[in-house]
C-alpha atoms as a PDB file:
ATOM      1  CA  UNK A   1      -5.099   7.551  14.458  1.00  0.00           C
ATOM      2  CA  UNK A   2      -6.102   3.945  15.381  1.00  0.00           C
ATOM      3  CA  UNK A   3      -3.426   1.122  14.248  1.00  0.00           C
ATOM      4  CA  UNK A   4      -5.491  -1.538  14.516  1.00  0.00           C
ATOM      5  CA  UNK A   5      -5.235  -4.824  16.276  1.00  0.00           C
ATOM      6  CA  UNK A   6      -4.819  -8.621  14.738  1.00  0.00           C
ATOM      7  CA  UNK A   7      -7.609 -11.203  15.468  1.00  0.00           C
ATOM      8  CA  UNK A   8      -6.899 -14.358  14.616  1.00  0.00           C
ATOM      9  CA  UNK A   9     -10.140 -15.910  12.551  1.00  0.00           C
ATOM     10  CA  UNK A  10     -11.268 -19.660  12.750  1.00  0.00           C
ATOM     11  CA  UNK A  11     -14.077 -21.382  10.813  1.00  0.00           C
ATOM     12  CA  UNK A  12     -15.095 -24.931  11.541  1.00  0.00           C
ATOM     13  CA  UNK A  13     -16.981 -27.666  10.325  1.00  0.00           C
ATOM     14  CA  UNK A  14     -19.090 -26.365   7.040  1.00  0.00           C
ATOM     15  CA  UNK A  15     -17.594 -22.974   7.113  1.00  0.00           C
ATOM     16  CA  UNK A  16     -14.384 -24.459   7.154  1.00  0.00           C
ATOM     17  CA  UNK A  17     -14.528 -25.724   3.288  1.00  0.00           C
ATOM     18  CA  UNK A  18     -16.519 -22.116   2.321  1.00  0.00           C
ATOM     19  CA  UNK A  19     -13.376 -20.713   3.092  1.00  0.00           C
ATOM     20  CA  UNK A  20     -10.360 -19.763   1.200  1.00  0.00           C
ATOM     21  CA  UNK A  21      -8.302 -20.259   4.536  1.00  0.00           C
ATOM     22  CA  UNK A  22      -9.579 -21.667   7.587  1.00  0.00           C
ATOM     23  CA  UNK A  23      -7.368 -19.882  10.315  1.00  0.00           C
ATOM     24  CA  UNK A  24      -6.456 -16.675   9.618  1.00  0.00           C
ATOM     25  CA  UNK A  25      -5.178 -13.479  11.153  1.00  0.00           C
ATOM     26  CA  UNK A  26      -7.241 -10.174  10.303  1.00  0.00           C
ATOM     27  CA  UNK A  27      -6.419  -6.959  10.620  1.00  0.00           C
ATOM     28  CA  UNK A  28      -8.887  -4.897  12.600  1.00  0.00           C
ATOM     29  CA  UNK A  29      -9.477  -1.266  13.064  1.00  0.00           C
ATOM     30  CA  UNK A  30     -12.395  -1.762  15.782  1.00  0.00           C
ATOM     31  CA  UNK A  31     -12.287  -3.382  18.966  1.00  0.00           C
ATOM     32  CA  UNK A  32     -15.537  -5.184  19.248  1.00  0.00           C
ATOM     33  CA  UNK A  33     -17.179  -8.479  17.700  1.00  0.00           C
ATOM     34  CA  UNK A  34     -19.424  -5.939  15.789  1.00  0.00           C
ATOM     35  CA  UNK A  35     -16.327  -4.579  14.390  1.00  0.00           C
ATOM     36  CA  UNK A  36     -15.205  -8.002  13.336  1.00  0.00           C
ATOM     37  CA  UNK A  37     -18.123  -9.005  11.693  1.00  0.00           C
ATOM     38  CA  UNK A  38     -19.066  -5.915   9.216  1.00  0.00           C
ATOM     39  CA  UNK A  39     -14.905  -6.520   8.418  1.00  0.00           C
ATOM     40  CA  UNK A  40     -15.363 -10.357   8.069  1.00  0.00           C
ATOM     41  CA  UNK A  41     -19.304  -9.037   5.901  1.00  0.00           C
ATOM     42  CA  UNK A  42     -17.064  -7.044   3.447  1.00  0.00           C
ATOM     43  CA  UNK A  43     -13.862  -9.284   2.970  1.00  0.00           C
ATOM     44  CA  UNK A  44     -14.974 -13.012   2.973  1.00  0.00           C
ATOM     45  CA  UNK A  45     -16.017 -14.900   0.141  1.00  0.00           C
ATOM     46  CA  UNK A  46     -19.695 -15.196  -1.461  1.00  0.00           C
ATOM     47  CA  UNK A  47     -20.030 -18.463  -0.593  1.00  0.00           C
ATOM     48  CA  UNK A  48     -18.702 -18.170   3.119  1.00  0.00           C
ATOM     49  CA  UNK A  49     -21.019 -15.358   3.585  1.00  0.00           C
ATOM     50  CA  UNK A  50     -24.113 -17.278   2.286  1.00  0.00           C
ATOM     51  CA  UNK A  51     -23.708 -19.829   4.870  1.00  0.00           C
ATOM     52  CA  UNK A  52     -22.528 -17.049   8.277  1.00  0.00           C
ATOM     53  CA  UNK A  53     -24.871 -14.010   7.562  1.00  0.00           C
ATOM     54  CA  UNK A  54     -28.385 -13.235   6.840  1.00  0.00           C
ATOM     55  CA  UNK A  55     -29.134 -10.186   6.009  1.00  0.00           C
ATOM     56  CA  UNK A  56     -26.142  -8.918   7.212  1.00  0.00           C
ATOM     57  CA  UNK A  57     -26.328 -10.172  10.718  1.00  0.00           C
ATOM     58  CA  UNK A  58     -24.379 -13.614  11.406  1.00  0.00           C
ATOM     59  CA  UNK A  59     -26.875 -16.757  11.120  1.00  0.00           C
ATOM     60  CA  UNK A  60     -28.558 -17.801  14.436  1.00  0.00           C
ATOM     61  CA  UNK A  61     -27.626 -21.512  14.315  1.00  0.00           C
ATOM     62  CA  UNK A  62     -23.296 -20.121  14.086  1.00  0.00           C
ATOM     63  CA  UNK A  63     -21.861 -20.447  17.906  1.00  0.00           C
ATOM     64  CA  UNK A  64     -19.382 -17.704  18.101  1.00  0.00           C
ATOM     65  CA  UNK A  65     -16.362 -18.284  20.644  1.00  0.00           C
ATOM     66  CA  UNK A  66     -13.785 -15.233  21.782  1.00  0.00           C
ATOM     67  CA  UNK A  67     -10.998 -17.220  23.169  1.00  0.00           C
ATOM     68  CA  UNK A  68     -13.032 -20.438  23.412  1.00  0.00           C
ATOM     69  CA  UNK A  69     -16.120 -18.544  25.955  1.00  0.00           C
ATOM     70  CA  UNK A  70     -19.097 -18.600  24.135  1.00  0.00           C
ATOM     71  CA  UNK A  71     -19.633 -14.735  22.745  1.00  0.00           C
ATOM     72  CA  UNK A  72     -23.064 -13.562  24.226  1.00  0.00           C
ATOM     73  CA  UNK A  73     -21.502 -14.857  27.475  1.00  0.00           C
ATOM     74  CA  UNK A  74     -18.999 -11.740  27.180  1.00  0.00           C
ATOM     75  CA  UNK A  75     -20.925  -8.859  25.612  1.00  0.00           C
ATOM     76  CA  UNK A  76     -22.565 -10.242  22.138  1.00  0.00           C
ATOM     77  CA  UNK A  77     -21.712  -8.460  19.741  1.00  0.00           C
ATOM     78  CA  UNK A  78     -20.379  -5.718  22.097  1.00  0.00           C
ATOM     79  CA  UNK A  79     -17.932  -7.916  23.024  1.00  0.00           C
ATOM     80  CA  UNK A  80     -14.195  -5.990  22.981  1.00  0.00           C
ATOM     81  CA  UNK A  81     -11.727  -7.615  20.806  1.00  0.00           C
ATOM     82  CA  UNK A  82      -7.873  -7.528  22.127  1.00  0.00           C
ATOM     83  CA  UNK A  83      -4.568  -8.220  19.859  1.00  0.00           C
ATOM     84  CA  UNK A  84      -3.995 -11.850  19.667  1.00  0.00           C
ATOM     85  CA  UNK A  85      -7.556 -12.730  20.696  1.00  0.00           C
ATOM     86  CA  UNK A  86      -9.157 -15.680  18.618  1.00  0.00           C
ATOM     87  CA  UNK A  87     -12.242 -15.914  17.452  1.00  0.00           C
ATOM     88  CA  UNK A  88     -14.362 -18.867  15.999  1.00  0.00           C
ATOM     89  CA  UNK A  89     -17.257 -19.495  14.415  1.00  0.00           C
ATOM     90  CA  UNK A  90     -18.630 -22.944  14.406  1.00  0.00           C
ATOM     91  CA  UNK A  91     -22.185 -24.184  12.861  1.00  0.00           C
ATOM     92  CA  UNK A  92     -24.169 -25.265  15.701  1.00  0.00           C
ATOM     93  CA  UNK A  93     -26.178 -27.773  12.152  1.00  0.00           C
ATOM     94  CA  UNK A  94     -24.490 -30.404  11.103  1.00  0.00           C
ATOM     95  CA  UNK A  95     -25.984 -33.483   8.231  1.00  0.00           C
ATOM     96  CA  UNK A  96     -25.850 -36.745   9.600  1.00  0.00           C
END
Protein backbone atom coordinates (compact mmCIF):
# COMPACT_ATOMS: atom_id res chain seq x y z
CA UNK A 1 0.00 0.00 0.00
CA UNK A 2 1.57 3.35 -1.07
CA UNK A 3 1.17 6.34 1.64
CA UNK A 4 1.86 8.89 -0.46
CA UNK A 5 4.25 11.76 -0.31
CA UNK A 6 3.53 15.79 0.15
CA UNK A 7 4.62 18.18 -2.69
CA UNK A 8 4.45 21.44 -1.96
CA UNK A 9 2.58 23.38 -5.11
CA UNK A 10 3.47 27.02 -6.27
CA UNK A 11 1.78 29.10 -8.99
CA UNK A 12 3.15 32.44 -10.07
CA UNK A 13 2.42 35.37 -11.91
CA UNK A 14 -1.16 34.76 -13.85
CA UNK A 15 -1.70 31.41 -12.33
CA UNK A 16 -1.20 32.85 -9.14
CA UNK A 17 -4.74 34.87 -9.10
CA UNK A 18 -6.50 31.53 -11.02
CA UNK A 19 -5.87 29.99 -7.91
CA UNK A 20 -7.77 29.43 -4.79
CA UNK A 21 -4.30 29.24 -2.91
CA UNK A 22 -1.10 30.01 -4.34
CA UNK A 23 1.33 27.71 -2.26
CA UNK A 24 0.05 24.71 -1.29
CA UNK A 25 0.97 21.27 -0.07
CA UNK A 26 -0.62 18.20 -2.06
CA UNK A 27 -0.91 14.99 -1.23
CA UNK A 28 0.49 12.58 -3.78
CA UNK A 29 0.18 8.93 -4.37
CA UNK A 30 2.80 8.88 -7.42
CA UNK A 31 6.24 9.83 -7.48
CA UNK A 32 6.72 11.55 -10.75
CA UNK A 33 5.78 15.09 -12.34
CA UNK A 34 3.29 12.99 -14.47
CA UNK A 35 1.80 11.93 -11.30
CA UNK A 36 1.51 15.49 -10.15
CA UNK A 37 -0.04 16.81 -12.99
CA UNK A 38 -3.13 14.28 -13.79
CA UNK A 39 -3.58 15.02 -9.60
CA UNK A 40 -3.18 18.85 -10.06
CA UNK A 41 -5.76 18.01 -13.88
CA UNK A 42 -8.45 16.54 -11.51
CA UNK A 43 -8.31 18.82 -8.30
CA UNK A 44 -7.61 22.48 -9.44
CA UNK A 45 -10.06 24.90 -10.36
CA UNK A 46 -11.75 25.52 -13.95
CA UNK A 47 -10.26 28.55 -14.35
CA UNK A 48 -6.62 27.51 -13.21
CA UNK A 49 -6.84 24.67 -15.53
CA UNK A 50 -7.89 26.82 -18.57
CA UNK A 51 -4.83 28.80 -18.31
CA UNK A 52 -1.99 25.39 -17.28
CA UNK A 53 -3.42 22.56 -19.56
CA UNK A 54 -4.45 21.96 -23.03
CA UNK A 55 -5.91 19.14 -23.71
CA UNK A 56 -4.84 17.65 -20.78
CA UNK A 57 -1.17 18.18 -21.14
CA UNK A 58 0.29 21.40 -19.26
CA UNK A 59 0.52 24.55 -21.76
CA UNK A 60 3.89 24.91 -23.61
CA UNK A 61 4.56 28.57 -22.70
CA UNK A 62 4.27 27.24 -18.35
CA UNK A 63 8.15 26.79 -17.11
CA UNK A 64 7.91 24.05 -14.63
CA UNK A 65 10.67 24.10 -11.74
CA UNK A 66 11.30 20.88 -9.20
CA UNK A 67 13.19 22.54 -6.50
CA UNK A 68 13.97 25.65 -8.57
CA UNK A 69 15.93 23.30 -11.76
CA UNK A 70 14.01 23.72 -14.65
CA UNK A 71 11.85 20.22 -15.08
CA UNK A 72 12.89 18.78 -18.58
CA UNK A 73 16.41 19.39 -17.19
CA UNK A 74 15.62 16.39 -14.65
CA UNK A 75 13.41 13.89 -16.47
CA UNK A 76 10.21 15.94 -17.95
CA UNK A 77 7.55 14.68 -16.97
CA UNK A 78 9.37 11.51 -15.73
CA UNK A 79 10.84 13.48 -13.35
CA UNK A 80 10.60 11.59 -9.60
CA UNK A 81 8.92 13.61 -7.04
CA UNK A 82 10.39 13.24 -3.26
CA UNK A 83 8.47 14.37 0.15
CA UNK A 84 9.04 17.96 0.71
CA UNK A 85 10.04 18.63 -2.91
CA UNK A 86 8.52 21.94 -4.42
CA UNK A 87 7.27 22.41 -7.45
CA UNK A 88 6.34 25.60 -9.52
CA UNK A 89 4.77 26.54 -12.33
CA UNK A 90 5.38 29.93 -13.73
CA UNK A 91 3.94 31.46 -17.21
CA UNK A 92 6.84 31.96 -19.34
CA UNK A 93 3.77 35.13 -21.19
CA UNK A 94 3.35 37.91 -19.47
CA UNK A 95 1.08 41.51 -20.84
CA UNK A 96 3.08 44.43 -20.80
Amino acid sequence: MTLGIAIKVRYLAVLKGLSDAPEKKVDLKGKTLADLMARLNRSESDKLKSRLFANGVIRPDVITFINDVESSLIGGMRAELKEGDEVTFLPSVHGG
